[in-house]
Protein backbone atom coordinates (compact mmCIF):
# COMPACT_ATOMS: atom_id res chain seq x y z
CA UNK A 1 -11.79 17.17 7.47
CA UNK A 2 -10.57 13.97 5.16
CA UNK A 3 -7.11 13.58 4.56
CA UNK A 4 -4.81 11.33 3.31
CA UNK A 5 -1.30 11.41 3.90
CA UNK A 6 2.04 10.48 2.56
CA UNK A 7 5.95 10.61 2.34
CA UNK A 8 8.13 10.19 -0.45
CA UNK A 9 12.03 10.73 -1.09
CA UNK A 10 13.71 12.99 -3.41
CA UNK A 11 16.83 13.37 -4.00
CA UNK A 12 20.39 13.12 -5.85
CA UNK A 13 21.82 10.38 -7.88
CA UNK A 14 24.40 10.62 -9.71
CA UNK A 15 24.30 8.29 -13.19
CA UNK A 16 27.85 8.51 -14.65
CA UNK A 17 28.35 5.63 -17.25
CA UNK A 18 30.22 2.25 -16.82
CA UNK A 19 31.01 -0.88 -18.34
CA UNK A 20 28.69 -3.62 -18.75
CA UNK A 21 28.14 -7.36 -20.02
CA UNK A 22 27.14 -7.96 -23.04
CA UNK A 23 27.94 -10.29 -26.38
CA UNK A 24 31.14 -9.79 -28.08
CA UNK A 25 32.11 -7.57 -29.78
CA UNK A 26 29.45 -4.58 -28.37
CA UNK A 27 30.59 -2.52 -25.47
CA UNK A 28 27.25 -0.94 -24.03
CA UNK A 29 27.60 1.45 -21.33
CA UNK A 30 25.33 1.37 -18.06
CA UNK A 31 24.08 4.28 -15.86
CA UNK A 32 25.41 4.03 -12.22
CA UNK A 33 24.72 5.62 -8.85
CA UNK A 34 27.66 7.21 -7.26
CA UNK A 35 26.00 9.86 -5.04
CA UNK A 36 22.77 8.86 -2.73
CA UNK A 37 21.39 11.47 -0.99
CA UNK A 38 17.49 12.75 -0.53
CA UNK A 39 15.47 14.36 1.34
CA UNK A 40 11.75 13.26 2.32
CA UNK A 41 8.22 15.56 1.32
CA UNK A 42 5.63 15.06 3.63
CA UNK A 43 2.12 15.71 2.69
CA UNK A 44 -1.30 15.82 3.90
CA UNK A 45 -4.22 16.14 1.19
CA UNK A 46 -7.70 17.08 1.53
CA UNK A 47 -8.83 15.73 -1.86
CA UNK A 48 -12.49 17.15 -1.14
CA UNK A 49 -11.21 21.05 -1.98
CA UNK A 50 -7.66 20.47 -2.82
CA UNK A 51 -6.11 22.00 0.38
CA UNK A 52 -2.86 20.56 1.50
CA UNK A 53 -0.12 21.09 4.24
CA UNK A 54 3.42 20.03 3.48
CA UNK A 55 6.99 19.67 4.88
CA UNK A 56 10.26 18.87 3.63
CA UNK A 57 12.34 16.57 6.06
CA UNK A 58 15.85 15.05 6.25
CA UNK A 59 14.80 11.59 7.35
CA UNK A 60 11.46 10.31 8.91
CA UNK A 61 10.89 8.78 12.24
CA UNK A 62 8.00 9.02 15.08
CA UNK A 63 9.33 12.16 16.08
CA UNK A 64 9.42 13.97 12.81
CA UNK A 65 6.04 12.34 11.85
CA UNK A 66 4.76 13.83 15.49
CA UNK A 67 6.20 17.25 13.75
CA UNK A 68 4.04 16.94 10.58
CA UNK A 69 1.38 16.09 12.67
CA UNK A 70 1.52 19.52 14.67
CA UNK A 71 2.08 21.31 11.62
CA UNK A 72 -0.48 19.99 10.04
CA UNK A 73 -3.47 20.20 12.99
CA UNK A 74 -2.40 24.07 13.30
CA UNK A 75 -2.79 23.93 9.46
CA UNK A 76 -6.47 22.47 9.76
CA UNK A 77 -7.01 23.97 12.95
CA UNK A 78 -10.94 24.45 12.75
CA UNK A 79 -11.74 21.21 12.03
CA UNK A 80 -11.21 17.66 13.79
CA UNK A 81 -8.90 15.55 10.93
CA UNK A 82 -9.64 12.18 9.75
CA UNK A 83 -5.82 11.12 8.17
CA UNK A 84 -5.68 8.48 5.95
CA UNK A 85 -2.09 7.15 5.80
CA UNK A 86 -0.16 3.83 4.85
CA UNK A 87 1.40 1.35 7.45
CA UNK A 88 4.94 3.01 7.31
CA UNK A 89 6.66 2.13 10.72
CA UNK A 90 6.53 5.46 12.03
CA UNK A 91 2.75 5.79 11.82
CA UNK A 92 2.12 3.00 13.88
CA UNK A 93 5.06 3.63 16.34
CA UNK A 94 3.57 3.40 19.80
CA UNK A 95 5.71 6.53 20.16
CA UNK A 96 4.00 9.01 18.12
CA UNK A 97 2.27 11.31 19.35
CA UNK A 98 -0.84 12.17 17.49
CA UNK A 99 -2.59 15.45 18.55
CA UNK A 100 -6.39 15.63 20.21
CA UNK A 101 -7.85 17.25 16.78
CA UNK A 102 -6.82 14.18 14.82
CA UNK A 103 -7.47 10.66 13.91
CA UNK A 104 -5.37 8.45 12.36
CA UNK A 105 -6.78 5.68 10.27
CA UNK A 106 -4.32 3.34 8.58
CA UNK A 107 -5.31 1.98 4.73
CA UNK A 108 -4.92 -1.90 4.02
CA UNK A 109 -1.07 -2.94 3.89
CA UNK A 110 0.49 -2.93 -0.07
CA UNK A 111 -2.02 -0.46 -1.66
CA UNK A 112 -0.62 2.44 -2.34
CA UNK A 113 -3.17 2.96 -5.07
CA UNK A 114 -5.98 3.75 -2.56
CA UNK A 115 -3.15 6.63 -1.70
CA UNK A 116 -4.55 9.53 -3.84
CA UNK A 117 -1.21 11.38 -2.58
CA UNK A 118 1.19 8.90 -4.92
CA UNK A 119 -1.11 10.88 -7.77
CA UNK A 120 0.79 14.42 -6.37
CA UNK A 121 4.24 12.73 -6.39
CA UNK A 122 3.60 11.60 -9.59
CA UNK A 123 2.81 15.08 -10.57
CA UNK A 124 5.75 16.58 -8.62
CA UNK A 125 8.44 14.09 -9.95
CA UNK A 126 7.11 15.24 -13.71
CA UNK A 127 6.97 18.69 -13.42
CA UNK A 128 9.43 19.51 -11.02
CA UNK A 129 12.35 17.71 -11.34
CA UNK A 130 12.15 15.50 -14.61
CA UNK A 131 15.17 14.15 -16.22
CA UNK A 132 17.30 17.50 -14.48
CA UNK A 133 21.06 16.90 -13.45
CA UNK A 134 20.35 17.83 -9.56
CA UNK A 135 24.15 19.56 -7.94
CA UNK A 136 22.82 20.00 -4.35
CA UNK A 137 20.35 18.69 -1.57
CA UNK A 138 19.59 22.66 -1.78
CA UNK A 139 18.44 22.41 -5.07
CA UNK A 140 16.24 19.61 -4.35
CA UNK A 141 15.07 21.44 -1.36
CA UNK A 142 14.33 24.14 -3.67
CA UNK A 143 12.33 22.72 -5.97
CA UNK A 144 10.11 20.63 -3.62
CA UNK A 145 9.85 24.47 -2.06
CA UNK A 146 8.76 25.82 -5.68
CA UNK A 147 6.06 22.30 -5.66
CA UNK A 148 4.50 23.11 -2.47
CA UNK A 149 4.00 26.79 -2.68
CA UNK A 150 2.67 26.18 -6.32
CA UNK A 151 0.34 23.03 -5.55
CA UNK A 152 -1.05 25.29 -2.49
CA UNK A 153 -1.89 28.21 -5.04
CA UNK A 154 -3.74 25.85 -7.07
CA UNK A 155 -6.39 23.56 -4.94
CA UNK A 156 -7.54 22.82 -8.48
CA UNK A 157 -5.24 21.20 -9.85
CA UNK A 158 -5.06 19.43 -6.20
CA UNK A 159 -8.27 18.21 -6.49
CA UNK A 160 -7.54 17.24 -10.77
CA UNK A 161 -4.98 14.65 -8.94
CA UNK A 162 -5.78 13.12 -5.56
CA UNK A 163 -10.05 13.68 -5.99
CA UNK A 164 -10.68 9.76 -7.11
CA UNK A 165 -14.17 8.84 -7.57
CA UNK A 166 -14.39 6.38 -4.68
CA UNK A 167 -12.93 8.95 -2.43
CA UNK A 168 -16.28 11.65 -3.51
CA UNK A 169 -18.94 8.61 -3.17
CA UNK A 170 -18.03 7.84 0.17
CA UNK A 171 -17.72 11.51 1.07
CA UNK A 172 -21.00 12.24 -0.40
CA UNK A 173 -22.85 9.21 0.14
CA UNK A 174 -23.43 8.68 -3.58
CA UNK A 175 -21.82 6.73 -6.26
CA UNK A 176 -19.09 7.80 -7.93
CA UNK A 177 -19.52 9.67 -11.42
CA UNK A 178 -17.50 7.18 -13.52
CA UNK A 179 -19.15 4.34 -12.08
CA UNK A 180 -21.93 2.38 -13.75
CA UNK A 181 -25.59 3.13 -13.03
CA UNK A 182 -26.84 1.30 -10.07
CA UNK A 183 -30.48 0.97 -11.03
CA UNK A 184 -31.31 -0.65 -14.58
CA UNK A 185 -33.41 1.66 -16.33
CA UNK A 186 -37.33 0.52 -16.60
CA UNK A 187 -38.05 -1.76 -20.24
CA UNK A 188 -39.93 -0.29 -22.76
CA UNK A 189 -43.71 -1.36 -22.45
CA UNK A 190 -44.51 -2.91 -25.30
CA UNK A 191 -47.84 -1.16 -26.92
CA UNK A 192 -50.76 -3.44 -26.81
CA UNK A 193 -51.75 -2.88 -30.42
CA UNK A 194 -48.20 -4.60 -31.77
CA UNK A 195 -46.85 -8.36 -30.92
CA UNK A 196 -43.20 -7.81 -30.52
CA UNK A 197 -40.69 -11.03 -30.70
């Protein structure tokens, strides 16, 4: 089983207005943060049929990435996992604990775009939570809930996102439908009757 895994924070913040500098005479106002707080959604994505185990967290460390890796091999339980994830402290912590059905293989360092998971966060920072005033760390909590158990009724829509053409050549051994052909199609022969320039 491919995977690819990957954290991000949601959360509050507060943007009340204040003052600003700017030329005389205008008096702009600015957005600023007065509350900070967030939770983290874990995520593990088989872009190959869209299946995908998540959790919601309150912070990360080895030991709650050694959770979401439990959770996640119980998940995928039939199959031996091959996790792609990014070079996050915890992941390479010689603490984690990573369990027998699994295998950890880290991308290269500053490219998240090989990530196809930042495609779902994308997705869930659109559709779920927007421009929305946010009261509670229950509400976020609620609405990454809502993502989840929505993204896991539609593998479709999973696979729509985090399915890049790179990750299907290399899955299928063949190149990727949006790439260019390969192998130059044949010339015309030219007919032997006509002289072409």
């Amino acid at each position: 089983m491919l995977l690819f895994q990957d954290e991000a924070r949601f959360g509050r913040i507060h943007e009340g207005q204040r003052r600003c500098w700017a030329p005389f005479p205008q008096r702009p106002h600015a957005a600023r943060q007065v509350v900070r707080q967030y939770l983290y959604a874990v995520a593990a994505v088989s872009p190959l049929d869209g299946r995908l185990c998540g959790l919601i967290l309150p912070w990360m460390d080895a030991q709650t990435m050694a959770i979401f890796l439990r959770v996640t091999a119980r998940t995928f339980a039939a199959e031996h996992c091959v996790m792609f994830l990014d070079r996050a402290g915890w992941h390479t912590a010689t603490t984690l604990r990573v369990p027998r059905s699994m295998t950890l293989c880290p991308l290269p360092a500053r490219s998240p775009e090989l990530n196809p998971v930042e495609s779902l966060w994308k997705h869930v920072r659109e559709n779920y939570f927007g421009q929305k005033v946010i009261d509670s760390l229950q509400e976020v909590e609620a609405r990454l809930c809502k993502a989840f158990q929505a993204l896991a009724k539609q593998p479709e829509v999973v696979k729509s996102l985090c399915g890049y053409g790179w990750i299907q050549a290399i899955s299928t051994g063949s190149p990727p439908s949006d790439s260019p052909k390969t192998q130059q199609e044949a010339p015309p022969t030219p007919n032997p009757g006509k002289l072409s320039l």
